[in-house]
N, C-alpha and C. Protein backbone atom coordinates (compact mmCIF):
# COMPACT_ATOMS: atom_id res chain seq x y z
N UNK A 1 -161.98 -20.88 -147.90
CA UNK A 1 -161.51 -19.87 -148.83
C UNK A 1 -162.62 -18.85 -149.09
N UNK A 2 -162.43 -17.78 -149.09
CA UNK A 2 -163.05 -16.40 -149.09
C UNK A 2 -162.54 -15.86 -150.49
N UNK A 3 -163.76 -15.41 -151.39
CA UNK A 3 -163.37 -14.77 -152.23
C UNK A 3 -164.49 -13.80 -152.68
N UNK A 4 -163.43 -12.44 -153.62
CA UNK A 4 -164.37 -11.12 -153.77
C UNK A 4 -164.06 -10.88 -155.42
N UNK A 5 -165.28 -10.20 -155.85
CA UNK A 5 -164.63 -9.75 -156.99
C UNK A 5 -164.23 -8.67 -157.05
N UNK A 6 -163.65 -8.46 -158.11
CA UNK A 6 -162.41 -7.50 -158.37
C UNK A 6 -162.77 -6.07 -158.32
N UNK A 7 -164.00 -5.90 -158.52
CA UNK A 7 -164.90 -4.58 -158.40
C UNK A 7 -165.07 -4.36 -156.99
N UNK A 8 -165.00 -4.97 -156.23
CA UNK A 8 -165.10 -4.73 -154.73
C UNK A 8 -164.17 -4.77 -154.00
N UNK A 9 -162.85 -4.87 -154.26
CA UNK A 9 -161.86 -4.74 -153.76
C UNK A 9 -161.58 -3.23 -153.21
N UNK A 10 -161.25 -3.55 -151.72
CA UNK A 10 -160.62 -2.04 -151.64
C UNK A 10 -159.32 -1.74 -151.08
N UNK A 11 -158.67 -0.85 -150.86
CA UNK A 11 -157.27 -0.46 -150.56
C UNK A 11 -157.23 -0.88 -148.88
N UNK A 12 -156.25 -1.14 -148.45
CA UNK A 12 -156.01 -1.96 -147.47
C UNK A 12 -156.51 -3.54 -147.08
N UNK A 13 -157.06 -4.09 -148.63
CA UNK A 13 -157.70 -5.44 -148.30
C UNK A 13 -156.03 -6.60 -148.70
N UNK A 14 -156.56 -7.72 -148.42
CA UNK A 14 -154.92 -8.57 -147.92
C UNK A 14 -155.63 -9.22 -149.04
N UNK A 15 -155.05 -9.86 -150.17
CA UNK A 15 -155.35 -10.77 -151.04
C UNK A 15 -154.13 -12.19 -151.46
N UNK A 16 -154.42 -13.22 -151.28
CA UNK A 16 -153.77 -14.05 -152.43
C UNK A 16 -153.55 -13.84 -153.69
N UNK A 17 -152.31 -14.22 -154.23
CA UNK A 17 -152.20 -13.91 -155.95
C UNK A 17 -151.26 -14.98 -155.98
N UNK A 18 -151.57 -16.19 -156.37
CA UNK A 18 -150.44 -17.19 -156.05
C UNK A 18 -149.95 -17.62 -155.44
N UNK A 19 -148.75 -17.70 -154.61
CA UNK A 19 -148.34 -17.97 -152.96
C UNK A 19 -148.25 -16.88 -152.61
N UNK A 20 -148.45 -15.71 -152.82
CA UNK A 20 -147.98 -14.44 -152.62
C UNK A 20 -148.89 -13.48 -151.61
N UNK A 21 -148.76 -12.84 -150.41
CA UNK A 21 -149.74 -12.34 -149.77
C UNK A 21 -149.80 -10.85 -150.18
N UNK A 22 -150.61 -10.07 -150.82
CA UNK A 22 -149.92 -8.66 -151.09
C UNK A 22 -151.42 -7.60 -150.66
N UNK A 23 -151.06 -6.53 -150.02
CA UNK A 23 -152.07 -6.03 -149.38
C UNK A 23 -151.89 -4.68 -150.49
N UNK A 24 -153.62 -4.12 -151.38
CA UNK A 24 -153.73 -3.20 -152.05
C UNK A 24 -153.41 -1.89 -151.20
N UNK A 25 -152.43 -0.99 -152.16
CA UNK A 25 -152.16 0.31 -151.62
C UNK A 25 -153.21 1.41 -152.26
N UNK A 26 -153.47 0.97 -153.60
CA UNK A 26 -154.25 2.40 -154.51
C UNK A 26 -155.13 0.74 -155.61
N UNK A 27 -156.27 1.84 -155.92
CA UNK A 27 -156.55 0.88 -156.86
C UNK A 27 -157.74 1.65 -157.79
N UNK A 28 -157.52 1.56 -159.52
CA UNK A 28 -158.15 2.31 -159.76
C UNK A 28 -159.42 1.46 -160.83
N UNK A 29 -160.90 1.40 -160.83
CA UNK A 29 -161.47 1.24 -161.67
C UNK A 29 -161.73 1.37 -163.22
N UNK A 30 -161.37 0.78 -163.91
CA UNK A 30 -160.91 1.21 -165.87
C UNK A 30 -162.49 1.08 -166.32
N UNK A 31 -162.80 1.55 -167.18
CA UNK A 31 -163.60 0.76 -168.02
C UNK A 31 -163.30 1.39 -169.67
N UNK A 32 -162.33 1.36 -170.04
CA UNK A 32 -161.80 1.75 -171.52
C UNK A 32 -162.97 1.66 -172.91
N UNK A 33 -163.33 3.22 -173.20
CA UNK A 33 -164.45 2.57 -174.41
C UNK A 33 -165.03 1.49 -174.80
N UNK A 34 -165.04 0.91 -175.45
CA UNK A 34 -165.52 -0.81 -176.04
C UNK A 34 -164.87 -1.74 -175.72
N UNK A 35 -163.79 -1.70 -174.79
CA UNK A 35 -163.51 -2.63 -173.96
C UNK A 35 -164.26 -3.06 -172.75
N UNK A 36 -163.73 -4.61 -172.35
CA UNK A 36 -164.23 -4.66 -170.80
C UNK A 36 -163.61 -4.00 -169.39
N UNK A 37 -164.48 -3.90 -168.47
CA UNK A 37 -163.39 -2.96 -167.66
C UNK A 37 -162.77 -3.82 -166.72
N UNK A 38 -161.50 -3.25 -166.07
CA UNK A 38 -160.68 -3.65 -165.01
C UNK A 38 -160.65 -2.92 -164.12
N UNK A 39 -159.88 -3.66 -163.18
CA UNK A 39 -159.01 -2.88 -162.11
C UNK A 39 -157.91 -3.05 -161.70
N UNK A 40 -157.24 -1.97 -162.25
CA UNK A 40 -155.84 -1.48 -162.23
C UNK A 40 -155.48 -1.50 -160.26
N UNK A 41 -154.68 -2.47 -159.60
CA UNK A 41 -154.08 -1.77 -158.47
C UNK A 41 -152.54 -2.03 -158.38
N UNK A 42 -151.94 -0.99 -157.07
CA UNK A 42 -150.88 -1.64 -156.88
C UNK A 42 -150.73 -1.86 -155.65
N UNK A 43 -150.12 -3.02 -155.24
CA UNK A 43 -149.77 -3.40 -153.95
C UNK A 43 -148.80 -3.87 -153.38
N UNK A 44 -148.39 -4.41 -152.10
CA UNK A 44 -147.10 -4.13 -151.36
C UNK A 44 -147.19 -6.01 -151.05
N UNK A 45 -146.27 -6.52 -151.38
CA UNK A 45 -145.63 -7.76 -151.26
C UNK A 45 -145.51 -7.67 -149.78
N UNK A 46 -146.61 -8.78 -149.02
CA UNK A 46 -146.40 -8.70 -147.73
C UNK A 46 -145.24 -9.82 -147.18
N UNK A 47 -144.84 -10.52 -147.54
CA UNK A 47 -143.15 -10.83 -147.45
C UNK A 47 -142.18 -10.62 -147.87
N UNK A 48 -142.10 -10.15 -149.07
CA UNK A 48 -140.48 -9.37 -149.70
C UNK A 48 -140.91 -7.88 -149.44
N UNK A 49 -141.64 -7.38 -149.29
CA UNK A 49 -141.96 -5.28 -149.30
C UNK A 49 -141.76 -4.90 -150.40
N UNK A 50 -141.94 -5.79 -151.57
CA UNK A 50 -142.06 -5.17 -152.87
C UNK A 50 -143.00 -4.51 -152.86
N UNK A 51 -143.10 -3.42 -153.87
CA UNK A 51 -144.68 -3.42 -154.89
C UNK A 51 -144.67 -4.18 -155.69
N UNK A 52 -146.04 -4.30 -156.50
CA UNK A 52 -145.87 -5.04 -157.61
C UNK A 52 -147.76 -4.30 -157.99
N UNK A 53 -147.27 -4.02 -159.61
CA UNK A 53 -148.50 -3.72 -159.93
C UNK A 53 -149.30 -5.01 -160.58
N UNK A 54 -150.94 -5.23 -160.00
CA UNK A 54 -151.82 -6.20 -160.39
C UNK A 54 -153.16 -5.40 -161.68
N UNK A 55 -153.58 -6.08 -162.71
CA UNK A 55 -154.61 -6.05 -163.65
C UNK A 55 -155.45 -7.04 -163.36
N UNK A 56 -156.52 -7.07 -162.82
CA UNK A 56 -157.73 -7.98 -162.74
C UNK A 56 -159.15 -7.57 -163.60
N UNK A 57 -159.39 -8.88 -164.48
CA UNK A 57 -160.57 -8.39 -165.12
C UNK A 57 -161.76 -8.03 -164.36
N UNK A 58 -162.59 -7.05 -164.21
CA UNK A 58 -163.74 -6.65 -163.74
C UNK A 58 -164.79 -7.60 -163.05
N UNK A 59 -164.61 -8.71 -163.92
CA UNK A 59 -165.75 -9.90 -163.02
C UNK A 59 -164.77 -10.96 -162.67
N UNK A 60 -163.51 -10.83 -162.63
CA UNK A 60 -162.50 -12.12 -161.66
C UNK A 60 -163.10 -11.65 -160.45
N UNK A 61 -163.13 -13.36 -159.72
CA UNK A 61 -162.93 -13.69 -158.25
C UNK A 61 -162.28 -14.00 -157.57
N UNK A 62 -161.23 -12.70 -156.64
CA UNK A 62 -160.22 -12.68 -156.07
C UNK A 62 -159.92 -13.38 -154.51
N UNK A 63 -158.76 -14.16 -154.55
CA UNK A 63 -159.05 -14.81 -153.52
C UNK A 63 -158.50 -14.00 -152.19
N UNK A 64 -159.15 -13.53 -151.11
CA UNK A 64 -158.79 -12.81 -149.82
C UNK A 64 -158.33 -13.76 -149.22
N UNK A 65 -157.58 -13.25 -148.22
CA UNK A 65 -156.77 -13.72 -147.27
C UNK A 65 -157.60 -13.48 -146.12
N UNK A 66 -158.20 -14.76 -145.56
CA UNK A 66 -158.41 -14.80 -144.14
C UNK A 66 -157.74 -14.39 -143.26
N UNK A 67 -157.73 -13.44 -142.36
CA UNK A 67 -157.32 -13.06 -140.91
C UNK A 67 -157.57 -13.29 -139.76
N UNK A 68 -156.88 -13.93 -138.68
CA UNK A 68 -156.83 -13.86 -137.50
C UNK A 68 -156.61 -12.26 -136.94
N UNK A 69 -157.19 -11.55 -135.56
CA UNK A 69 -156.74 -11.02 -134.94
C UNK A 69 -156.46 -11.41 -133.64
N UNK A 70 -155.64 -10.54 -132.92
CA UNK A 70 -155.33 -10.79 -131.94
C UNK A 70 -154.59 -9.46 -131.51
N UNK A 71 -155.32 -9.36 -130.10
CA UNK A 71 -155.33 -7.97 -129.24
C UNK A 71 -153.93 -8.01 -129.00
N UNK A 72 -152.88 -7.24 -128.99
CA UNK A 72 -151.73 -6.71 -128.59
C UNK A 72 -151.35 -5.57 -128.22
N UNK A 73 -150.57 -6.19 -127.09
CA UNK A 73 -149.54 -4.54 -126.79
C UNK A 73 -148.54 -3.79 -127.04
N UNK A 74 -148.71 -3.04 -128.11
CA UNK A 74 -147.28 -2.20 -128.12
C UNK A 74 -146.22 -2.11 -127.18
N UNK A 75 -145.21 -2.51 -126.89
CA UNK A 75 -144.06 -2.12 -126.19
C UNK A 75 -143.24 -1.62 -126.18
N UNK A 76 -142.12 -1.55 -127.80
CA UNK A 76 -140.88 -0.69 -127.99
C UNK A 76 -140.37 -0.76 -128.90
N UNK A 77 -139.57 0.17 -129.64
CA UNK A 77 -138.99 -0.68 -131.19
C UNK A 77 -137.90 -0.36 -130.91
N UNK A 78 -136.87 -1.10 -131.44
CA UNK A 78 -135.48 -1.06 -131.45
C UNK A 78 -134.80 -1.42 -133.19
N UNK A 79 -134.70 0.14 -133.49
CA UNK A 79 -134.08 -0.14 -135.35
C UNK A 79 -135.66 -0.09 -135.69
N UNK A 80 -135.38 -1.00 -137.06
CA UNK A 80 -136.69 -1.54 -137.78
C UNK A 80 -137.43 -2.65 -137.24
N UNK A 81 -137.19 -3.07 -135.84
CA UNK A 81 -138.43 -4.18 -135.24
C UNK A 81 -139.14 -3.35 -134.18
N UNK A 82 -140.37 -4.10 -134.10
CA UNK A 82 -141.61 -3.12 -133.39
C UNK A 82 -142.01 -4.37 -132.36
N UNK A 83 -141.81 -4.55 -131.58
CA UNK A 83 -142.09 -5.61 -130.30
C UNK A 83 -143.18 -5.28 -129.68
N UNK A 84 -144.15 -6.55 -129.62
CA UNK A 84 -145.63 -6.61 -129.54
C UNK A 84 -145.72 -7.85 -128.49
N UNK A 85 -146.48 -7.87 -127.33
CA UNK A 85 -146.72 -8.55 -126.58
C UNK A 85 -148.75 -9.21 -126.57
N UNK A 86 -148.67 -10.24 -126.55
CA UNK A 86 -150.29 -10.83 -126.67
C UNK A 86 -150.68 -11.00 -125.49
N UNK A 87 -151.98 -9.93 -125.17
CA UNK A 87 -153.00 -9.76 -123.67
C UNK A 87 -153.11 -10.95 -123.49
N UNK A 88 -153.03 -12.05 -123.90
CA UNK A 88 -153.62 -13.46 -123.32
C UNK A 88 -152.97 -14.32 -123.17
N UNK A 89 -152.28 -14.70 -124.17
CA UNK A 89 -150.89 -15.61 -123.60
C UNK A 89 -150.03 -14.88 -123.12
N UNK A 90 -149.01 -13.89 -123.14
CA UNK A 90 -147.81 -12.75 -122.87
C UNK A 90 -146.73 -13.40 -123.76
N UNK A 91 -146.81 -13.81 -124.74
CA UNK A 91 -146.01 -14.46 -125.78
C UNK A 91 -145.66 -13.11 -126.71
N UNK A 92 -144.34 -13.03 -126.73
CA UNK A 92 -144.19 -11.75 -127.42
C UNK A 92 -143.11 -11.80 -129.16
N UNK A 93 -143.38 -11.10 -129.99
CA UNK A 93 -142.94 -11.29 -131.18
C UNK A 93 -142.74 -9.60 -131.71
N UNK A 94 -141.89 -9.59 -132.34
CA UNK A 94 -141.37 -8.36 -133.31
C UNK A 94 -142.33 -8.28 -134.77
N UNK A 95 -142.42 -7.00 -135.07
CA UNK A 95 -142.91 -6.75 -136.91
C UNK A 95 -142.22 -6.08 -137.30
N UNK A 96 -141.21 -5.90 -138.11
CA UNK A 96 -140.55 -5.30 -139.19
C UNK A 96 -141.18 -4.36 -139.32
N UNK A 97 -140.81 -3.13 -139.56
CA UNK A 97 -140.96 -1.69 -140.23
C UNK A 97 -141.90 -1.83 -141.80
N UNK A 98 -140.76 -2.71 -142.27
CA UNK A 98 -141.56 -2.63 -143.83
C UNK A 98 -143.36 -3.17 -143.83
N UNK A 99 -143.33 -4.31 -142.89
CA UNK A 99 -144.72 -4.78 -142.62
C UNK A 99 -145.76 -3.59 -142.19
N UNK A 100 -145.52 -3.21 -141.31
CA UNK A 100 -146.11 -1.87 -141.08
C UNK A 100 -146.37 -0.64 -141.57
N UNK A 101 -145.67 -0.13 -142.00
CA UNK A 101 -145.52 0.56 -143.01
C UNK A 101 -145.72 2.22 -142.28
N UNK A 102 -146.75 2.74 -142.80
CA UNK A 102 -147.00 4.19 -142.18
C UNK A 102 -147.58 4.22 -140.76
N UNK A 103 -147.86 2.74 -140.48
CA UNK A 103 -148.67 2.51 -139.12
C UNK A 103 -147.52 2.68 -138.32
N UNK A 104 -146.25 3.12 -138.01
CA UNK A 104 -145.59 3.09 -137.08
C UNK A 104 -145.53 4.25 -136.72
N UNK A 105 -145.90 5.50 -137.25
CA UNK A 105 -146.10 6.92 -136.72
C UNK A 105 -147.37 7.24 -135.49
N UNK A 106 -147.75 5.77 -135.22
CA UNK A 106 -149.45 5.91 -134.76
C UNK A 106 -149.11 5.06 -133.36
N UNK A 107 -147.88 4.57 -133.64
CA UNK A 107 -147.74 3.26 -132.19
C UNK A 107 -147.44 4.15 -130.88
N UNK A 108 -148.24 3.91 -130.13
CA UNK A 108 -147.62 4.82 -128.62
C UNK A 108 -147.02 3.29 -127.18
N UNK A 109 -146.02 3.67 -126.61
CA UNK A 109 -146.05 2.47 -125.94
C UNK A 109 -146.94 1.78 -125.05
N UNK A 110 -147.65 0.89 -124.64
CA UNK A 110 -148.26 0.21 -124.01
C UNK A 110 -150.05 0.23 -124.96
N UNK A 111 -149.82 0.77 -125.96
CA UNK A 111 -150.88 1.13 -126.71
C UNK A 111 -151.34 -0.30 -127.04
N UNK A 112 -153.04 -0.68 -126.48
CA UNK A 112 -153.20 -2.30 -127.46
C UNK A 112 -153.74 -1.76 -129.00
N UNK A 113 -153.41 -2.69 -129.75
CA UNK A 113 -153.23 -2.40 -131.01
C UNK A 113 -153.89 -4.69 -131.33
N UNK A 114 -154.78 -4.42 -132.21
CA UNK A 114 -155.15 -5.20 -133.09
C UNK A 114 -154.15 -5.90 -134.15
N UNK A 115 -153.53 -6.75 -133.71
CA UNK A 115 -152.66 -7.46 -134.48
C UNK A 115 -153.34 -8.46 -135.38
N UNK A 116 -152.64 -8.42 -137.11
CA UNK A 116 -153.73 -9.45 -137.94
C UNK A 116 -152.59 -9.94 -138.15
N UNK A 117 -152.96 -11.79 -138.47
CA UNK A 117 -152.05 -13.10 -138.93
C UNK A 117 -152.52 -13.65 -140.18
N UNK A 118 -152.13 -14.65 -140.66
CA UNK A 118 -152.34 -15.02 -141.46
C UNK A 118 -151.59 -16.36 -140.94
N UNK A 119 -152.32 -17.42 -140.64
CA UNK A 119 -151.52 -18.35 -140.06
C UNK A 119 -151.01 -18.06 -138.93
N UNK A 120 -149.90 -18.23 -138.96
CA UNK A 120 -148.70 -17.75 -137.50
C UNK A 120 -148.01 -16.63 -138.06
N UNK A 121 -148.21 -16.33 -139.10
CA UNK A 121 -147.52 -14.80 -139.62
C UNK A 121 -147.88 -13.62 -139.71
N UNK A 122 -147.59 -12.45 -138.92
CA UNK A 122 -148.11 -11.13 -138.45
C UNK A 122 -148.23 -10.36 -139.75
N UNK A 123 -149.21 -10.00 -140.28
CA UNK A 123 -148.72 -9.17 -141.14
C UNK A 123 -149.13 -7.54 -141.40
N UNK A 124 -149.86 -7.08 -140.55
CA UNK A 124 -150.37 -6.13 -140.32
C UNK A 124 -150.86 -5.74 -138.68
N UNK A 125 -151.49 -4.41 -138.71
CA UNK A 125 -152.20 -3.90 -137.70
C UNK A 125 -153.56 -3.21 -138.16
N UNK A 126 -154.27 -3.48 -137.01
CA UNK A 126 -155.58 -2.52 -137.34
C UNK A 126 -155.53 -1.30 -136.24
N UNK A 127 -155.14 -0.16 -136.74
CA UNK A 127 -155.62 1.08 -135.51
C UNK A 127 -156.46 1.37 -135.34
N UNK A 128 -156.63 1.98 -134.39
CA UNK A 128 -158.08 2.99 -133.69
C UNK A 128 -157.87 4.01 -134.87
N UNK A 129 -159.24 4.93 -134.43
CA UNK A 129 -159.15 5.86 -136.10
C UNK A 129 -158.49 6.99 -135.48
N UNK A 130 -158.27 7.07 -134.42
CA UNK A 130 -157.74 8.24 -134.22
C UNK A 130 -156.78 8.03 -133.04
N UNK A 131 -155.51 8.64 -132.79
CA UNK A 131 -154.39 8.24 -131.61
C UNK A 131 -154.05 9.66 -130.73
N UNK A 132 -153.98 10.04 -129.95
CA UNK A 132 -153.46 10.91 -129.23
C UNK A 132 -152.05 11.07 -129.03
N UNK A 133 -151.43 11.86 -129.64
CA UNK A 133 -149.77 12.11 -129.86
C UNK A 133 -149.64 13.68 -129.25
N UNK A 134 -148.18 13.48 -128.10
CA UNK A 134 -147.47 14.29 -127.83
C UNK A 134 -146.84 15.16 -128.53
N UNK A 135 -147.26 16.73 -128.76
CA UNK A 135 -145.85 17.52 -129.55
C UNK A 135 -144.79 17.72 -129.26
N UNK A 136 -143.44 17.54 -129.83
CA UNK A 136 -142.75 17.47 -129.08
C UNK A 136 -141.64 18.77 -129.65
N UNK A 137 -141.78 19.29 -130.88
CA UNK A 137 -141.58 20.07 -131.26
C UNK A 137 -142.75 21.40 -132.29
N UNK A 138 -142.68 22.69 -132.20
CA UNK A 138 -143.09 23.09 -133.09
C UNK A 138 -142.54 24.45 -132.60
N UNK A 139 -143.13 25.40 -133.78
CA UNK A 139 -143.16 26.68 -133.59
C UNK A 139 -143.43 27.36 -132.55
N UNK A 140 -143.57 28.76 -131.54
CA UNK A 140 -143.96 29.10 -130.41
C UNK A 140 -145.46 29.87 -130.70
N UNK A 141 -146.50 29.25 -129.72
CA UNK A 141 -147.64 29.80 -130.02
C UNK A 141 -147.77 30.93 -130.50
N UNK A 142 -149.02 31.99 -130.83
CA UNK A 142 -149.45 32.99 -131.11
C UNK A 142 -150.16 33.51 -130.35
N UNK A 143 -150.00 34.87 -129.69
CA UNK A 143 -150.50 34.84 -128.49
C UNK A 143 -152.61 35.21 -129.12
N UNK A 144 -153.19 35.08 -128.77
CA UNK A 144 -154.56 35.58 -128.99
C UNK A 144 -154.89 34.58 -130.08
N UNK A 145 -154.28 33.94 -130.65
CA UNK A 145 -154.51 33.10 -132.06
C UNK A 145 -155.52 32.33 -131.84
N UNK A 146 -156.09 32.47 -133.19
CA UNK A 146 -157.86 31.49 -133.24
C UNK A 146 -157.74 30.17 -134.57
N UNK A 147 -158.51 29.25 -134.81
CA UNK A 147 -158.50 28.48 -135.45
C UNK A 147 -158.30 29.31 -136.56
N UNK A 148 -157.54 29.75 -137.62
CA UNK A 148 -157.89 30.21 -138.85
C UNK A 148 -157.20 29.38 -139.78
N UNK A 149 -157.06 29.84 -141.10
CA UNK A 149 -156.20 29.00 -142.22
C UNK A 149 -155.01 29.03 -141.53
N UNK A 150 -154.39 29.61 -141.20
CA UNK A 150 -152.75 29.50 -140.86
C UNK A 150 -152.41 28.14 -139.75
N UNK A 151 -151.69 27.50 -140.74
CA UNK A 151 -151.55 26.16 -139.57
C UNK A 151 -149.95 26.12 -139.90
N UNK A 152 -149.26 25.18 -138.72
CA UNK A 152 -147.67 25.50 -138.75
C UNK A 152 -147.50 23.94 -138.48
N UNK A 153 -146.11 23.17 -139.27
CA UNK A 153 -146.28 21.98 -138.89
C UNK A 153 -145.58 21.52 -137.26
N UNK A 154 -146.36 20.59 -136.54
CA UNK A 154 -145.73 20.33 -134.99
C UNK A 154 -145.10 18.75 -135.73
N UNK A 155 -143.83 18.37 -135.10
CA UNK A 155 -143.26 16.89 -134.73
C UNK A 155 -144.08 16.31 -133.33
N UNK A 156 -144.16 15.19 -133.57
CA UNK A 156 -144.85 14.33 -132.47
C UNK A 156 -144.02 13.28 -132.11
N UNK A 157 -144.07 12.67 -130.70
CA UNK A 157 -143.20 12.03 -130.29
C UNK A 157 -143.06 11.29 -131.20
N UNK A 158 -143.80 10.40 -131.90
CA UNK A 158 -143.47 9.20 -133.09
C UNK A 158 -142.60 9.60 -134.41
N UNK A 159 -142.58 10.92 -134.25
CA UNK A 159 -141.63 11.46 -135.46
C UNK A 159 -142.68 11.76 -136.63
N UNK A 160 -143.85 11.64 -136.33
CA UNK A 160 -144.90 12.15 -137.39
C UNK A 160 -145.03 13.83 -137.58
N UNK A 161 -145.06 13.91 -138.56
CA UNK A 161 -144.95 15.75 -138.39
C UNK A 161 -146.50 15.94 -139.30
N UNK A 162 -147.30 16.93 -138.38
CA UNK A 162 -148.79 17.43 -138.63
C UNK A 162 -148.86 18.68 -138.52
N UNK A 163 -149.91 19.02 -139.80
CA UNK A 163 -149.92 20.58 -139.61
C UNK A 163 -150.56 20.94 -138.89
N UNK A 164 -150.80 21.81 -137.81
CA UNK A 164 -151.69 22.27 -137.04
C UNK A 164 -152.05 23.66 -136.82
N UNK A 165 -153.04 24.42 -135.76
CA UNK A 165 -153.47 25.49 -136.09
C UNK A 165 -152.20 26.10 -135.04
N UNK A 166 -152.19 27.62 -135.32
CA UNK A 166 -151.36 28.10 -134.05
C UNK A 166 -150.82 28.06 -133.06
N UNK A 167 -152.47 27.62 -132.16
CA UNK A 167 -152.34 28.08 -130.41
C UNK A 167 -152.04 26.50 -130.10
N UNK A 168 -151.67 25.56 -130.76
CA UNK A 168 -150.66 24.17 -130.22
C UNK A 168 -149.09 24.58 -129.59
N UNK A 169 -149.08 24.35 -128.85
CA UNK A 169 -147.73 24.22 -127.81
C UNK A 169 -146.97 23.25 -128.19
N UNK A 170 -145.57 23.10 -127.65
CA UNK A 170 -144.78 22.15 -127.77
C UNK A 170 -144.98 21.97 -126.16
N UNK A 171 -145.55 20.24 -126.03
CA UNK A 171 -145.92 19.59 -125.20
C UNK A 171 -147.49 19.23 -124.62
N UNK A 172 -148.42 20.16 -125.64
CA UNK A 172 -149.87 19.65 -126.14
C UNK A 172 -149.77 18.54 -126.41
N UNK A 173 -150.94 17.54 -126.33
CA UNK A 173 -150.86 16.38 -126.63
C UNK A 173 -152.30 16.61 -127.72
N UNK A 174 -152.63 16.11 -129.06
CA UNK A 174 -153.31 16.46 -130.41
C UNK A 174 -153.64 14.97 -130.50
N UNK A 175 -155.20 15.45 -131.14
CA UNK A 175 -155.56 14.21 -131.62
C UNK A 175 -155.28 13.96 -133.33
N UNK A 176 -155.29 13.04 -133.44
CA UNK A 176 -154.61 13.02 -135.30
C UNK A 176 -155.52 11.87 -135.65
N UNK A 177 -155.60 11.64 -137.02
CA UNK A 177 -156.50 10.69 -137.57
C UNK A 177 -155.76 9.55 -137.86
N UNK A 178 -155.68 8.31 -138.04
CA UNK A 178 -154.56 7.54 -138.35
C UNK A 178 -154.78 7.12 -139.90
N UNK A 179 -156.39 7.54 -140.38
CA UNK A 179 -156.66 7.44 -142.13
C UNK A 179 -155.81 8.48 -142.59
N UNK A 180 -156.22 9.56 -142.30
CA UNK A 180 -155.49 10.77 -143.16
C UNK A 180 -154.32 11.21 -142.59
N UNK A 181 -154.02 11.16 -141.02
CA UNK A 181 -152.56 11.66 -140.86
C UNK A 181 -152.66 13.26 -140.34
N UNK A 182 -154.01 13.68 -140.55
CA UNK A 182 -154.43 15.32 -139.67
C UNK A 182 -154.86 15.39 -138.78
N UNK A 183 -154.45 16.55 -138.22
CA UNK A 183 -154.91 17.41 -136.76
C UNK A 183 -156.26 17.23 -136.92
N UNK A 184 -156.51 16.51 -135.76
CA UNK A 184 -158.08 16.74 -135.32
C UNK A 184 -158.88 17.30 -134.20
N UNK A 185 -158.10 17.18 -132.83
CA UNK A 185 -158.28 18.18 -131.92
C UNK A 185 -156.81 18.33 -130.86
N UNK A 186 -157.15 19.34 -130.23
CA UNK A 186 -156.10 19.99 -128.90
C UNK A 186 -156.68 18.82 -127.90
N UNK A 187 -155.89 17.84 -127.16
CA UNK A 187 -156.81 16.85 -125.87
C UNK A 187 -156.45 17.40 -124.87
């Protein structure tokens, strides 16, 4: 058993709270006048896809959830399942949409992708920080156009829509960040 205190917790960490696995979305540090301080977060019920908001006193010791990874390959989604194949055995398993969450704008097919468990139960991904996505729609360039403020939003094959600068084409392929979700370069 692995445990942190509550002051060191950060957003995307997987915690125990009972039988409950729930991974922090936002989390904010209190320290209220002459009170002691907390931390206020809220997080996403990694088996029902609730939220549920948590209060931990400032010096509780929170218990983390150990992770397994394991290298996987993206393959295909069909609906809300995302089908993942393992480089080492070829044993293959689905993740729900809700498990994933915003990480499914980032999946390209045959992409390996860092699969985390918890036991035998998938409950996340770790991405690369940055993914290379196809445009597949946007506005029509500008002819002479230079990096300036004016950015126009492009759709990407994953259905992610990013703002970008002008001279992007529909059928540029853009690098994007998978923290923030922005244009980072023309590839």
């Amino acid at each position: 058993m692995s445990s942190i205190q509550a002051t060191r917790l950060r957003k995307g960490n997987l915690i125990k709270v009972g039988d409950d696995l729930i991974r922090i979305m936002e989390l904010h540090h209190l320290t209220p006048g002459n009170k002691r301080g907390f931390v206020q977060c809220r997080a996403r019920n990694i088996r029902t896809g609730s939220l549920v908001d948590h209060k931990f006193r400032a010096e509780e010791d929170i218990e983390r959830a150990i992770l397994d990874e394991h290298e996987m390959q993206y393959l295909y989604s069909d609906g809300d399942a995302f089908h993942f194949m393992n480089t080492a055995s070829f044993d293959q398993l689905h993740i729900d949409r809700e498990v994933l969450g915003d990480a499914v704008h980032y999946l390209i097919p045959d992409a390996l992708i860092s699969v985390e468990f918890y036991g035998e139960e998938p409950v996340g991904i770790d991405l690369p920080p940055t993914v290379d996505l196809l445009v597949k729609d946007t506005a029509p360039g500008i002819k002479g156009a230079t990096a300036s403020a004016q950015v126009k939003p492009a759709k990407t094959e994953t259905g992610l829509v990013v703002s970008v600068p002008p001279f992007v084409n529909v059928g540029d392929r853009i690098r994007v960040s998978t923290e923030t979700g922005e244009y980072q370069s023309r590839v």
